[in-house]
C-alpha atoms as a PDB file:
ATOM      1  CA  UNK A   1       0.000   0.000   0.000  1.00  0.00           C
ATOM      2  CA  UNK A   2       1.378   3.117  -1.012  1.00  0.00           C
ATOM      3  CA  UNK A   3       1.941   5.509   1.653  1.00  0.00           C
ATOM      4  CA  UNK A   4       0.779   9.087  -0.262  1.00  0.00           C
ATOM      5  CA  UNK A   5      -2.983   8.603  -0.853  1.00  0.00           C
ATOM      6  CA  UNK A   6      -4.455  10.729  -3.725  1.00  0.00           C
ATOM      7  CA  UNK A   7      -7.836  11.471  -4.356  1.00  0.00           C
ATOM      8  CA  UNK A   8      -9.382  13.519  -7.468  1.00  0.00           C
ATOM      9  CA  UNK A   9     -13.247  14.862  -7.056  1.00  0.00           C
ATOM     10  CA  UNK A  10     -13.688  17.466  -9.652  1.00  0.00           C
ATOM     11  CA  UNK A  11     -10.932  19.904 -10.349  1.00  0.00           C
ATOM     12  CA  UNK A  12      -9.586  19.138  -7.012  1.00  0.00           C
ATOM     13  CA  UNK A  13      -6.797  16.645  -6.241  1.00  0.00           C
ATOM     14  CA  UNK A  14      -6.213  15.592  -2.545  1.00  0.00           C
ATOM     15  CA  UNK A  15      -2.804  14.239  -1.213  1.00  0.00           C
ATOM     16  CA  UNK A  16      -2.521  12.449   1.806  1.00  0.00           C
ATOM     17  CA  UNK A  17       0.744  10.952   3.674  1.00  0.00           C
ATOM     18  CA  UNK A  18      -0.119   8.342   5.259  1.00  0.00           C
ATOM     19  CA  UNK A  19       2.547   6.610   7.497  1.00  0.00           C
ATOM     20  CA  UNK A  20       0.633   7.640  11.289  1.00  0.00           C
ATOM     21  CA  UNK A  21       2.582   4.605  12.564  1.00  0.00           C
ATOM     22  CA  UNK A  22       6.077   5.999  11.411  1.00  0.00           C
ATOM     23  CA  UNK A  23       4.672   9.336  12.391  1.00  0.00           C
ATOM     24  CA  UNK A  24       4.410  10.557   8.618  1.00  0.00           C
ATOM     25  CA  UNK A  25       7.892  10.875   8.121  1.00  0.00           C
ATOM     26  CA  UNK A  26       9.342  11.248   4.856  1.00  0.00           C
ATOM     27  CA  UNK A  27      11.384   8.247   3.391  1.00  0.00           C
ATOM     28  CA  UNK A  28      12.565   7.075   0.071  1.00  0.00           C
ATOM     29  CA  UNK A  29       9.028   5.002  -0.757  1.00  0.00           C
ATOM     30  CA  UNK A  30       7.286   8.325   0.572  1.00  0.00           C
ATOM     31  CA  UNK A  31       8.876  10.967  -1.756  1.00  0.00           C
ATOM     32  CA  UNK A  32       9.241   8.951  -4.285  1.00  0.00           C
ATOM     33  CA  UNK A  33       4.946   8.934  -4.591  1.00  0.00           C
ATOM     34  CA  UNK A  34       4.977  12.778  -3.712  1.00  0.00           C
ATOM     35  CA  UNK A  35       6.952  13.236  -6.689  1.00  0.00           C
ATOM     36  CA  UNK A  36       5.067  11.016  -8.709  1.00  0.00           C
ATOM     37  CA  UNK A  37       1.755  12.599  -7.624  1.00  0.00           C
ATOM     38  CA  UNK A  38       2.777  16.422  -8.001  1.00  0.00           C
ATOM     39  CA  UNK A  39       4.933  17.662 -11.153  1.00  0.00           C
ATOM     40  CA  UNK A  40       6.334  20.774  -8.595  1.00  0.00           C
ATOM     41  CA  UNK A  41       8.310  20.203  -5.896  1.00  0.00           C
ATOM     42  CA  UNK A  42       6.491  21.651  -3.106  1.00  0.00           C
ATOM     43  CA  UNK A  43       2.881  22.517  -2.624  1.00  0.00           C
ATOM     44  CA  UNK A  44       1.425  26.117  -3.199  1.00  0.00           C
ATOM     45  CA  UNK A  45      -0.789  26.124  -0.470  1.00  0.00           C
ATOM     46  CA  UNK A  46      -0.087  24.009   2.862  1.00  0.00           C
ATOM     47  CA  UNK A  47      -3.484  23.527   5.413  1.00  0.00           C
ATOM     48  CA  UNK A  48      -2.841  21.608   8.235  1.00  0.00           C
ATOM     49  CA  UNK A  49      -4.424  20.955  11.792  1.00  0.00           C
ATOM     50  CA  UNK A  50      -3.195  22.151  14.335  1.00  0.00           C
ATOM     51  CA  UNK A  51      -2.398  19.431  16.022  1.00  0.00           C
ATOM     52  CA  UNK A  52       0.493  18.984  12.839  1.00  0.00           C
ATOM     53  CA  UNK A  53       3.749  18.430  13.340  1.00  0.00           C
ATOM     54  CA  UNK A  54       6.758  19.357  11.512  1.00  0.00           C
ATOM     55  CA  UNK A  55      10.240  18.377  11.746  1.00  0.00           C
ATOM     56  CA  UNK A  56      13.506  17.380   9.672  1.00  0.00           C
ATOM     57  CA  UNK A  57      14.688  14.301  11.804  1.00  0.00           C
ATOM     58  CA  UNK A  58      17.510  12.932   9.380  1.00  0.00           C
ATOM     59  CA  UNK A  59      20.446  14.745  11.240  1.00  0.00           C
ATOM     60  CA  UNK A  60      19.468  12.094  14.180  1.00  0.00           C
ATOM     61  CA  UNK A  61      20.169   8.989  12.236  1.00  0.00           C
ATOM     62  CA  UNK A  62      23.264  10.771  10.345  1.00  0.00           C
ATOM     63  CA  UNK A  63      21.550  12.293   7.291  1.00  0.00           C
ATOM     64  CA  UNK A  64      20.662  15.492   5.866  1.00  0.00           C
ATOM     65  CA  UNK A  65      16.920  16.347   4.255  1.00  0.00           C
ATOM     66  CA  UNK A  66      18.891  17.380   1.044  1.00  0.00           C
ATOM     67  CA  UNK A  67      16.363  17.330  -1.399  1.00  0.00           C
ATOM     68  CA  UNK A  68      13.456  18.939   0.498  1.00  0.00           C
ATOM     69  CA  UNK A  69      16.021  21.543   1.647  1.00  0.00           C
ATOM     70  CA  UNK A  70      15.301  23.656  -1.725  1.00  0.00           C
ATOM     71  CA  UNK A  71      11.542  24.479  -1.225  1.00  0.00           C
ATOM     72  CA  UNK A  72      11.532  24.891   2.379  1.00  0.00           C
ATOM     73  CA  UNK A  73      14.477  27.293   1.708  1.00  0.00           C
ATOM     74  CA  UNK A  74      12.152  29.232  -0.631  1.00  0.00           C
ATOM     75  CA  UNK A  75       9.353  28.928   1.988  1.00  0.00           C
ATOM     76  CA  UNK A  76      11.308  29.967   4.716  1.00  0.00           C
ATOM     77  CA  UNK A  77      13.285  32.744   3.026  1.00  0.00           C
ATOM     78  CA  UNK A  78      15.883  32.268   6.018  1.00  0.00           C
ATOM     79  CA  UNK A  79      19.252  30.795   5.952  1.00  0.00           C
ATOM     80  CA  UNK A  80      19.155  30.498   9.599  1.00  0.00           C
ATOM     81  CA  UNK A  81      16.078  28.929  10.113  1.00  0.00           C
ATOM     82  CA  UNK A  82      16.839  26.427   8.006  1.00  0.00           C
ATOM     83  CA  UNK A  83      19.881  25.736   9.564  1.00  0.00           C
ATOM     84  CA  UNK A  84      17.820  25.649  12.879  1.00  0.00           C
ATOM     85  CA  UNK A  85      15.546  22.961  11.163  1.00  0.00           C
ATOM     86  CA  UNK A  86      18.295  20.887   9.579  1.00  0.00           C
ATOM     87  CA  UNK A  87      21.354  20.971  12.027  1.00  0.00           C
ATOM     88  CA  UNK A  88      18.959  20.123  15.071  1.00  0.00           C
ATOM     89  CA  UNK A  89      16.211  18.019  13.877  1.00  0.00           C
ATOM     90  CA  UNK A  90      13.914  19.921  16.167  1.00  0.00           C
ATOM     91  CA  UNK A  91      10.070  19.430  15.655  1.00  0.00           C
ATOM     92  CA  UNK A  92       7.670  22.199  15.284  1.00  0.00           C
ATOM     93  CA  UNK A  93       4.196  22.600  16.028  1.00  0.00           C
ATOM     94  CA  UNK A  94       1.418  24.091  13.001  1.00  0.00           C
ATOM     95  CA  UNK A  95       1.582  27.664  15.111  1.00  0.00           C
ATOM     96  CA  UNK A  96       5.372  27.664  14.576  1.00  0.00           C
ATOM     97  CA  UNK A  97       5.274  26.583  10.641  1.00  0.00           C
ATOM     98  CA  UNK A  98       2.848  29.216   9.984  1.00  0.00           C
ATOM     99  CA  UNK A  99       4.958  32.001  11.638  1.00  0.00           C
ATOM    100  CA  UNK A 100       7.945  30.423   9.580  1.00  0.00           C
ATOM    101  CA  UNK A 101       5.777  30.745   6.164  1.00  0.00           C
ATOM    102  CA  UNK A 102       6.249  26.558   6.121  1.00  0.00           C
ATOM    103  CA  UNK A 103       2.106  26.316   6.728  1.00  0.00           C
ATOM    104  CA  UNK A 104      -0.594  28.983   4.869  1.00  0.00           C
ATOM    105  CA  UNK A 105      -3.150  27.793   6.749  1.00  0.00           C
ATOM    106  CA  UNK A 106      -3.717  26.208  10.419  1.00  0.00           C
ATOM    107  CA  UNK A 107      -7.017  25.070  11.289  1.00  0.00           C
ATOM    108  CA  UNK A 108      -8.687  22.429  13.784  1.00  0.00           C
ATOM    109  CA  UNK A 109      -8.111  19.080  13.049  1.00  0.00           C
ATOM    110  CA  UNK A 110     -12.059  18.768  12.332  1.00  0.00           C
ATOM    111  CA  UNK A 111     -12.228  21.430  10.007  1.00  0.00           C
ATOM    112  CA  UNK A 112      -9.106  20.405   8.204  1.00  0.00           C
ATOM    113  CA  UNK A 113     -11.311  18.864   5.261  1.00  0.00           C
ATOM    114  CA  UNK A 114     -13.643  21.294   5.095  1.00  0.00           C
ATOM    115  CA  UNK A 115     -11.292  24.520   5.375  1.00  0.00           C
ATOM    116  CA  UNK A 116      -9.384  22.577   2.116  1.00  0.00           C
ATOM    117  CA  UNK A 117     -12.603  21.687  -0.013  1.00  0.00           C
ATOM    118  CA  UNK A 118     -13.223  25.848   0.743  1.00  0.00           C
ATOM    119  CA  UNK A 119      -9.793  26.601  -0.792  1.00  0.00           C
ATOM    120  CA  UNK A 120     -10.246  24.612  -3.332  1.00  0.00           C
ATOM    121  CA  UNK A 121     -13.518  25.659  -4.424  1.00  0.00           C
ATOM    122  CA  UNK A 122     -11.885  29.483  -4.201  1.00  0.00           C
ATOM    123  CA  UNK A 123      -9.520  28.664  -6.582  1.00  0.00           C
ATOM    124  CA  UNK A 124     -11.844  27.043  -9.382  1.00  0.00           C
ATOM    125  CA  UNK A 125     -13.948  29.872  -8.956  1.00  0.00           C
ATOM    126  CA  UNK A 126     -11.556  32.303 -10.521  1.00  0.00           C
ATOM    127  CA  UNK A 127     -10.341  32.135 -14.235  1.00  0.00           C
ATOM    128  CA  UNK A 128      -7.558  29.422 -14.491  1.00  0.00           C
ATOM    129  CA  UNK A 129      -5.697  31.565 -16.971  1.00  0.00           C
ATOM    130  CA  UNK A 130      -5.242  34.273 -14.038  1.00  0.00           C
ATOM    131  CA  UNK A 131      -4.582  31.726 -11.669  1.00  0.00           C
ATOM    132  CA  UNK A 132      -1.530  30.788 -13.752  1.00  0.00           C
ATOM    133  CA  UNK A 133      -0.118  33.829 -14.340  1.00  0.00           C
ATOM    134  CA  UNK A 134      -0.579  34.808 -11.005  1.00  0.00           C
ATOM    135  CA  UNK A 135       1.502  31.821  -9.771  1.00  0.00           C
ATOM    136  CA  UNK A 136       4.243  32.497 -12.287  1.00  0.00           C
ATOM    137  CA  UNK A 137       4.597  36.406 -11.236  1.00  0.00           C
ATOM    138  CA  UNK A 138       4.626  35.404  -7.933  1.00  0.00           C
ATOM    139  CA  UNK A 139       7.385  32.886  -8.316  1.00  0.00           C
ATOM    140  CA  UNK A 140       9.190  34.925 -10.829  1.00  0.00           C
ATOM    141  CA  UNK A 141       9.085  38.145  -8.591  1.00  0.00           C
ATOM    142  CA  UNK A 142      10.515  36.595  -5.618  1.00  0.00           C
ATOM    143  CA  UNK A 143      13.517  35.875  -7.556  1.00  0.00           C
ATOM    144  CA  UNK A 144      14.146  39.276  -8.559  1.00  0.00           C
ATOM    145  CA  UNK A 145      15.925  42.710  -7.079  1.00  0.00           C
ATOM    146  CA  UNK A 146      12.947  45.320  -6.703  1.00  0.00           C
ATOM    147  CA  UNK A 147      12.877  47.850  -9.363  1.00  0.00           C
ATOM    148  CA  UNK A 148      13.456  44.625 -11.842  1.00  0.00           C
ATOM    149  CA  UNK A 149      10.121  43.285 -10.244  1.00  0.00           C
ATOM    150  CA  UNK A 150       8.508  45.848 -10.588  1.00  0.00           C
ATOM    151  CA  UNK A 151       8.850  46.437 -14.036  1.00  0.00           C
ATOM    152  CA  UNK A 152       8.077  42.498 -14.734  1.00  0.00           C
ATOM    153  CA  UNK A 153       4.970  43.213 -12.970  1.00  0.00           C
ATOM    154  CA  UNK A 154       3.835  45.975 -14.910  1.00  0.00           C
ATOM    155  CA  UNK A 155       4.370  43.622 -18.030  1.00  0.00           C
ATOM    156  CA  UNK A 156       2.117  41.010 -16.832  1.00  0.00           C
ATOM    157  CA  UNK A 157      -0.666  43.485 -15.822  1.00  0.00           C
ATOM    158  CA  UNK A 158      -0.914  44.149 -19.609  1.00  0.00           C
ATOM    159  CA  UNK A 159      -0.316  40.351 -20.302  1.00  0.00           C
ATOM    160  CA  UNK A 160      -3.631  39.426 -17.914  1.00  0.00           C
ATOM    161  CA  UNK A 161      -5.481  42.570 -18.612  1.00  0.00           C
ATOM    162  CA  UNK A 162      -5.832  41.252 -22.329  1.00  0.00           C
ATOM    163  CA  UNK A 163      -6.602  37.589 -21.562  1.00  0.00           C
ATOM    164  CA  UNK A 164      -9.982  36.360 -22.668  1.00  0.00           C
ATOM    165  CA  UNK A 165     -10.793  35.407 -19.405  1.00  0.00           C
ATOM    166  CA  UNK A 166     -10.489  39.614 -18.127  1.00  0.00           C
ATOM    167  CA  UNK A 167     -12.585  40.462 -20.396  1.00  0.00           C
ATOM    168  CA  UNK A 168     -14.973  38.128 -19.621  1.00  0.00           C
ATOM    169  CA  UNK A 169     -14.608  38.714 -15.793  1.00  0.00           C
ATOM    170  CA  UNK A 170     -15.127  42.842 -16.638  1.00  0.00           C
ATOM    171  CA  UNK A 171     -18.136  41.864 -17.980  1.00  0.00           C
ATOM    172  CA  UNK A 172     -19.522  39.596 -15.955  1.00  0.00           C
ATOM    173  CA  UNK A 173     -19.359  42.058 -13.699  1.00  0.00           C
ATOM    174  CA  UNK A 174     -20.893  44.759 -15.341  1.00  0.00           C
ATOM    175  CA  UNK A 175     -23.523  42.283 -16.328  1.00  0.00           C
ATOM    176  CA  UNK A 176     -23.962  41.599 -12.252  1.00  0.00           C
ATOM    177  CA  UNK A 177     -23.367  37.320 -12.963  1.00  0.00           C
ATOM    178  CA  UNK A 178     -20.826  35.046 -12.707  1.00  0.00           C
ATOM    179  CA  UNK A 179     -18.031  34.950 -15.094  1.00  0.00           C
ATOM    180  CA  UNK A 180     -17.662  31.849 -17.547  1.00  0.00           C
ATOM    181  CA  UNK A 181     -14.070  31.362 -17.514  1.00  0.00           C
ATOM    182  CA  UNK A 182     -12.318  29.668 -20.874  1.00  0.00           C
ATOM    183  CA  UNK A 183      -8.848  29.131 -19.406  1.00  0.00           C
ATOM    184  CA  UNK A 184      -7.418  31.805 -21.621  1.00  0.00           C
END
Protein backbone atom coordinates (compact mmCIF):
# COMPACT_ATOMS: atom_id res chain seq x y z
CA UNK A 1 0.00 0.00 0.00
CA UNK A 2 1.38 3.12 -1.01
CA UNK A 3 1.94 5.51 1.65
CA UNK A 4 0.78 9.09 -0.26
CA UNK A 5 -2.98 8.60 -0.85
CA UNK A 6 -4.45 10.73 -3.73
CA UNK A 7 -7.84 11.47 -4.36
CA UNK A 8 -9.38 13.52 -7.47
CA UNK A 9 -13.25 14.86 -7.06
CA UNK A 10 -13.69 17.47 -9.65
CA UNK A 11 -10.93 19.90 -10.35
CA UNK A 12 -9.59 19.14 -7.01
CA UNK A 13 -6.80 16.65 -6.24
CA UNK A 14 -6.21 15.59 -2.55
CA UNK A 15 -2.80 14.24 -1.21
CA UNK A 16 -2.52 12.45 1.81
CA UNK A 17 0.74 10.95 3.67
CA UNK A 18 -0.12 8.34 5.26
CA UNK A 19 2.55 6.61 7.50
CA UNK A 20 0.63 7.64 11.29
CA UNK A 21 2.58 4.60 12.56
CA UNK A 22 6.08 6.00 11.41
CA UNK A 23 4.67 9.34 12.39
CA UNK A 24 4.41 10.56 8.62
CA UNK A 25 7.89 10.88 8.12
CA UNK A 26 9.34 11.25 4.86
CA UNK A 27 11.38 8.25 3.39
CA UNK A 28 12.56 7.08 0.07
CA UNK A 29 9.03 5.00 -0.76
CA UNK A 30 7.29 8.33 0.57
CA UNK A 31 8.88 10.97 -1.76
CA UNK A 32 9.24 8.95 -4.28
CA UNK A 33 4.95 8.93 -4.59
CA UNK A 34 4.98 12.78 -3.71
CA UNK A 35 6.95 13.24 -6.69
CA UNK A 36 5.07 11.02 -8.71
CA UNK A 37 1.75 12.60 -7.62
CA UNK A 38 2.78 16.42 -8.00
CA UNK A 39 4.93 17.66 -11.15
CA UNK A 40 6.33 20.77 -8.60
CA UNK A 41 8.31 20.20 -5.90
CA UNK A 42 6.49 21.65 -3.11
CA UNK A 43 2.88 22.52 -2.62
CA UNK A 44 1.43 26.12 -3.20
CA UNK A 45 -0.79 26.12 -0.47
CA UNK A 46 -0.09 24.01 2.86
CA UNK A 47 -3.48 23.53 5.41
CA UNK A 48 -2.84 21.61 8.23
CA UNK A 49 -4.42 20.95 11.79
CA UNK A 50 -3.19 22.15 14.34
CA UNK A 51 -2.40 19.43 16.02
CA UNK A 52 0.49 18.98 12.84
CA UNK A 53 3.75 18.43 13.34
CA UNK A 54 6.76 19.36 11.51
CA UNK A 55 10.24 18.38 11.75
CA UNK A 56 13.51 17.38 9.67
CA UNK A 57 14.69 14.30 11.80
CA UNK A 58 17.51 12.93 9.38
CA UNK A 59 20.45 14.74 11.24
CA UNK A 60 19.47 12.09 14.18
CA UNK A 61 20.17 8.99 12.24
CA UNK A 62 23.26 10.77 10.35
CA UNK A 63 21.55 12.29 7.29
CA UNK A 64 20.66 15.49 5.87
CA UNK A 65 16.92 16.35 4.25
CA UNK A 66 18.89 17.38 1.04
CA UNK A 67 16.36 17.33 -1.40
CA UNK A 68 13.46 18.94 0.50
CA UNK A 69 16.02 21.54 1.65
CA UNK A 70 15.30 23.66 -1.73
CA UNK A 71 11.54 24.48 -1.23
CA UNK A 72 11.53 24.89 2.38
CA UNK A 73 14.48 27.29 1.71
CA UNK A 74 12.15 29.23 -0.63
CA UNK A 75 9.35 28.93 1.99
CA UNK A 76 11.31 29.97 4.72
CA UNK A 77 13.28 32.74 3.03
CA UNK A 78 15.88 32.27 6.02
CA UNK A 79 19.25 30.79 5.95
CA UNK A 80 19.16 30.50 9.60
CA UNK A 81 16.08 28.93 10.11
CA UNK A 82 16.84 26.43 8.01
CA UNK A 83 19.88 25.74 9.56
CA UNK A 84 17.82 25.65 12.88
CA UNK A 85 15.55 22.96 11.16
CA UNK A 86 18.30 20.89 9.58
CA UNK A 87 21.35 20.97 12.03
CA UNK A 88 18.96 20.12 15.07
CA UNK A 89 16.21 18.02 13.88
CA UNK A 90 13.91 19.92 16.17
CA UNK A 91 10.07 19.43 15.65
CA UNK A 92 7.67 22.20 15.28
CA UNK A 93 4.20 22.60 16.03
CA UNK A 94 1.42 24.09 13.00
CA UNK A 95 1.58 27.66 15.11
CA UNK A 96 5.37 27.66 14.58
CA UNK A 97 5.27 26.58 10.64
CA UNK A 98 2.85 29.22 9.98
CA UNK A 99 4.96 32.00 11.64
CA UNK A 100 7.94 30.42 9.58
CA UNK A 101 5.78 30.75 6.16
CA UNK A 102 6.25 26.56 6.12
CA UNK A 103 2.11 26.32 6.73
CA UNK A 104 -0.59 28.98 4.87
CA UNK A 105 -3.15 27.79 6.75
CA UNK A 106 -3.72 26.21 10.42
CA UNK A 107 -7.02 25.07 11.29
CA UNK A 108 -8.69 22.43 13.78
CA UNK A 109 -8.11 19.08 13.05
CA UNK A 110 -12.06 18.77 12.33
CA UNK A 111 -12.23 21.43 10.01
CA UNK A 112 -9.11 20.41 8.20
CA UNK A 113 -11.31 18.86 5.26
CA UNK A 114 -13.64 21.29 5.09
CA UNK A 115 -11.29 24.52 5.37
CA UNK A 116 -9.38 22.58 2.12
CA UNK A 117 -12.60 21.69 -0.01
CA UNK A 118 -13.22 25.85 0.74
CA UNK A 119 -9.79 26.60 -0.79
CA UNK A 120 -10.25 24.61 -3.33
CA UNK A 121 -13.52 25.66 -4.42
CA UNK A 122 -11.89 29.48 -4.20
CA UNK A 123 -9.52 28.66 -6.58
CA UNK A 124 -11.84 27.04 -9.38
CA UNK A 125 -13.95 29.87 -8.96
CA UNK A 126 -11.56 32.30 -10.52
CA UNK A 127 -10.34 32.13 -14.23
CA UNK A 128 -7.56 29.42 -14.49
CA UNK A 129 -5.70 31.57 -16.97
CA UNK A 130 -5.24 34.27 -14.04
CA UNK A 131 -4.58 31.73 -11.67
CA UNK A 132 -1.53 30.79 -13.75
CA UNK A 133 -0.12 33.83 -14.34
CA UNK A 134 -0.58 34.81 -11.01
CA UNK A 135 1.50 31.82 -9.77
CA UNK A 136 4.24 32.50 -12.29
CA UNK A 137 4.60 36.41 -11.24
CA UNK A 138 4.63 35.40 -7.93
CA UNK A 139 7.39 32.89 -8.32
CA UNK A 140 9.19 34.92 -10.83
CA UNK A 141 9.09 38.15 -8.59
CA UNK A 142 10.51 36.60 -5.62
CA UNK A 143 13.52 35.88 -7.56
CA UNK A 144 14.15 39.28 -8.56
CA UNK A 145 15.92 42.71 -7.08
CA UNK A 146 12.95 45.32 -6.70
CA UNK A 147 12.88 47.85 -9.36
CA UNK A 148 13.46 44.62 -11.84
CA UNK A 149 10.12 43.28 -10.24
CA UNK A 150 8.51 45.85 -10.59
CA UNK A 151 8.85 46.44 -14.04
CA UNK A 152 8.08 42.50 -14.73
CA UNK A 153 4.97 43.21 -12.97
CA UNK A 154 3.83 45.98 -14.91
CA UNK A 155 4.37 43.62 -18.03
CA UNK A 156 2.12 41.01 -16.83
CA UNK A 157 -0.67 43.49 -15.82
CA UNK A 158 -0.91 44.15 -19.61
CA UNK A 159 -0.32 40.35 -20.30
CA UNK A 160 -3.63 39.43 -17.91
CA UNK A 161 -5.48 42.57 -18.61
CA UNK A 162 -5.83 41.25 -22.33
CA UNK A 163 -6.60 37.59 -21.56
CA UNK A 164 -9.98 36.36 -22.67
CA UNK A 165 -10.79 35.41 -19.40
CA UNK A 166 -10.49 39.61 -18.13
CA UNK A 167 -12.58 40.46 -20.40
CA UNK A 168 -14.97 38.13 -19.62
CA UNK A 169 -14.61 38.71 -15.79
CA UNK A 170 -15.13 42.84 -16.64
CA UNK A 171 -18.14 41.86 -17.98
CA UNK A 172 -19.52 39.60 -15.96
CA UNK A 173 -19.36 42.06 -13.70
CA UNK A 174 -20.89 44.76 -15.34
CA UNK A 175 -23.52 42.28 -16.33
CA UNK A 176 -23.96 41.60 -12.25
CA UNK A 177 -23.37 37.32 -12.96
CA UNK A 178 -20.83 35.05 -12.71
CA UNK A 179 -18.03 34.95 -15.09
CA UNK A 180 -17.66 31.85 -17.55
CA UNK A 181 -14.07 31.36 -17.51
CA UNK A 182 -12.32 29.67 -20.87
CA UNK A 183 -8.85 29.13 -19.41
CA UNK A 184 -7.42 31.81 -21.62
Amino acid sequence: MSSVRSERNGGIATLTIDREAKRNALDRATLDALEAALVAVAADFTVASENARFGLPEIGIGLLPLMVSAPIYRALGSRKALLDLVLTGRQIDAAEAMRLGLVSRVVTASELDAEIARLAATLLSHSPATLRLGKEAVYTLCEMEYETSMRYLREMIVLTSRSEDAQEGIQAFFDKRKPVWKGR
